[in-house]
Protein backbone atom coordinates (compact mmCIF):
# COMPACT_ATOMS: atom_id res chain seq x y z
CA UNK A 1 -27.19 3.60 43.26
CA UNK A 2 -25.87 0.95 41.42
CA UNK A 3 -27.22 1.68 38.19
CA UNK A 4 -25.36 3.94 35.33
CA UNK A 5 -27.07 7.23 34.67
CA UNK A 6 -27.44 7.52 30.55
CA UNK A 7 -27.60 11.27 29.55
CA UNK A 8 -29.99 11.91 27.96
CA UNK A 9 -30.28 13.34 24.45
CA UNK A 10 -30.76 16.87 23.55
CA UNK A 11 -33.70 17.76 21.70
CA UNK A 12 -32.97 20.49 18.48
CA UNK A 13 -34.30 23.73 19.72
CA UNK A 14 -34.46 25.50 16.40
CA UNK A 15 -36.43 24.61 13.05
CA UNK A 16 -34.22 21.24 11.79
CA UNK A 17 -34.02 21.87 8.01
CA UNK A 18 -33.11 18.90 5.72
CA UNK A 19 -29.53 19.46 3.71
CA UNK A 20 -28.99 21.26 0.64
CA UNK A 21 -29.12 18.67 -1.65
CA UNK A 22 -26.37 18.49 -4.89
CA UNK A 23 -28.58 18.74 -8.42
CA UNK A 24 -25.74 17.29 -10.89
CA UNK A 25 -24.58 19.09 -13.93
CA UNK A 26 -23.68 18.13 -17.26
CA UNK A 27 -21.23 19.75 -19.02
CA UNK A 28 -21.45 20.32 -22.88
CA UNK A 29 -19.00 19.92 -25.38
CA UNK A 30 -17.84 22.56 -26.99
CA UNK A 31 -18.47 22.56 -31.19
CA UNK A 32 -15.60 21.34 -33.23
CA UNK A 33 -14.26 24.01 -35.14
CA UNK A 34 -13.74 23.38 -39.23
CA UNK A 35 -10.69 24.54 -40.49
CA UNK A 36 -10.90 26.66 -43.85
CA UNK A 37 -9.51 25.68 -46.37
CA UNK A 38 -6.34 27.99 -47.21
CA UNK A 39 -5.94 30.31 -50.39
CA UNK A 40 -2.37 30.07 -50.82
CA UNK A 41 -0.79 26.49 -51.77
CA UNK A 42 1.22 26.19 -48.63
CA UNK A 43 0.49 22.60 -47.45
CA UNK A 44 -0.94 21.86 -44.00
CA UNK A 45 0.88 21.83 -41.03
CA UNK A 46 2.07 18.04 -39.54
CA UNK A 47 0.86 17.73 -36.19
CA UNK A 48 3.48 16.99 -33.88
CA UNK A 49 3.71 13.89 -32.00
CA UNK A 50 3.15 13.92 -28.62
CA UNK A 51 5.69 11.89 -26.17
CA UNK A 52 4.31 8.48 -24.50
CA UNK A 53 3.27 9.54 -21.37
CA UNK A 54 5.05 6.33 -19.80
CA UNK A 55 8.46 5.29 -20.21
CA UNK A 56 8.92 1.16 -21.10
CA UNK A 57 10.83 -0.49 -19.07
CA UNK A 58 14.09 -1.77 -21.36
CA UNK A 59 14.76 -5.75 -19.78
CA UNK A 60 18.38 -5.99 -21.05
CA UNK A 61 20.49 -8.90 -20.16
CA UNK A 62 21.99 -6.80 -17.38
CA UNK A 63 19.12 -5.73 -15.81
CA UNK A 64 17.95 -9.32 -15.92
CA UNK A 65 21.34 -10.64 -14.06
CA UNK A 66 21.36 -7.29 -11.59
CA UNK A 67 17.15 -8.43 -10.89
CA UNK A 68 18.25 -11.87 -10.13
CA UNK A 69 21.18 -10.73 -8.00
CA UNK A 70 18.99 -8.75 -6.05
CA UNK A 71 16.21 -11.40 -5.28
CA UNK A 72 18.85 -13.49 -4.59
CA UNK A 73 20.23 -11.34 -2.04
CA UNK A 74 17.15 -10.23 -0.11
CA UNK A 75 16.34 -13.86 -0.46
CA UNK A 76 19.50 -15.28 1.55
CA UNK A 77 19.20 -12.10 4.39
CA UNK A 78 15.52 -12.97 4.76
CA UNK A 79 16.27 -16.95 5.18
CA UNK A 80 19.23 -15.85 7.72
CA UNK A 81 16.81 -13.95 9.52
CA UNK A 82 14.79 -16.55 10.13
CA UNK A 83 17.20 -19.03 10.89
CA UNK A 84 18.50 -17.31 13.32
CA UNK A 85 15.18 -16.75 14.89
CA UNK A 86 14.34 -20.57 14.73
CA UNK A 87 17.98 -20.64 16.62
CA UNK A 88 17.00 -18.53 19.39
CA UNK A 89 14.01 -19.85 20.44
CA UNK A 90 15.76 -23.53 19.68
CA UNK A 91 18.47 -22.42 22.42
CA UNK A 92 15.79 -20.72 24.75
CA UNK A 93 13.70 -24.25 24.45
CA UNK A 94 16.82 -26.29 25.59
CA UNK A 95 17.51 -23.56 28.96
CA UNK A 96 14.33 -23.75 30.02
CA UNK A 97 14.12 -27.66 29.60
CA UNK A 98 17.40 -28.38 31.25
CA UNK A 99 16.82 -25.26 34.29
CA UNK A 100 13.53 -27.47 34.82
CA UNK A 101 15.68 -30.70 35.13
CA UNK A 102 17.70 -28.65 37.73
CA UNK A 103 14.75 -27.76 39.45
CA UNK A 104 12.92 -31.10 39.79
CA UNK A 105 16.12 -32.99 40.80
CA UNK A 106 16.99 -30.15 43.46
CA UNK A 107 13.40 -30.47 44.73
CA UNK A 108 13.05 -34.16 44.24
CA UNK A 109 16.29 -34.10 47.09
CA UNK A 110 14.69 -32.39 49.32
């Protein structure tokens, strides 16, 4: 009565097959292709330069000042944050002590 009833587990009523399993492939290059050489005396084409695929990062003096600005900045709101935090539980610390103060010398009265 007290005991939990654990279902039990089907059993596979068909043939169980294993999965297909992934063979991997290897893919060839394909054959560089020679260039001929040309009759006329026209000279070879310049291959054209491809853009960096990245843009650099340029540190001039006023990005350095506007970084430090900012750091400074999310510095100060993150201190103030805290502060006030510490404050708030400083303030909630100093109710509770002096309601208990009230409390004991109400009952002590009694």
């Amino acid at each position: 009565m007290f005991r939990p009833k654990l279902p039990t587990m089907p059993q596979p009523t068909g043939p169980v097959l294993p999965s297909a399993a992934v063979e991997p492939h290897s893919v060839a290059p394909a054959a560089p292709v020679v260039p001929v050489a040309p009759v006329t005396s026209v000279p070879p084409p310049v291959p054209a330069t491809s853009a960096p695929s990245r843009t650099t990062a340029q540190l001039t003096p006023g990005n350095v000042l506007a970084l430090v600005g900012a750091g400074t900045a999310v510095a100060l709101v993150v201190g103030a944050v805290l502060v006030s935090m510490l404050l708030a539980v400083a303030v909630t610390a100093a109710s509770v002590a002096v309601c208990a103060v009230v409390v004991r010398s109400v009952l002590k009265d009694r």
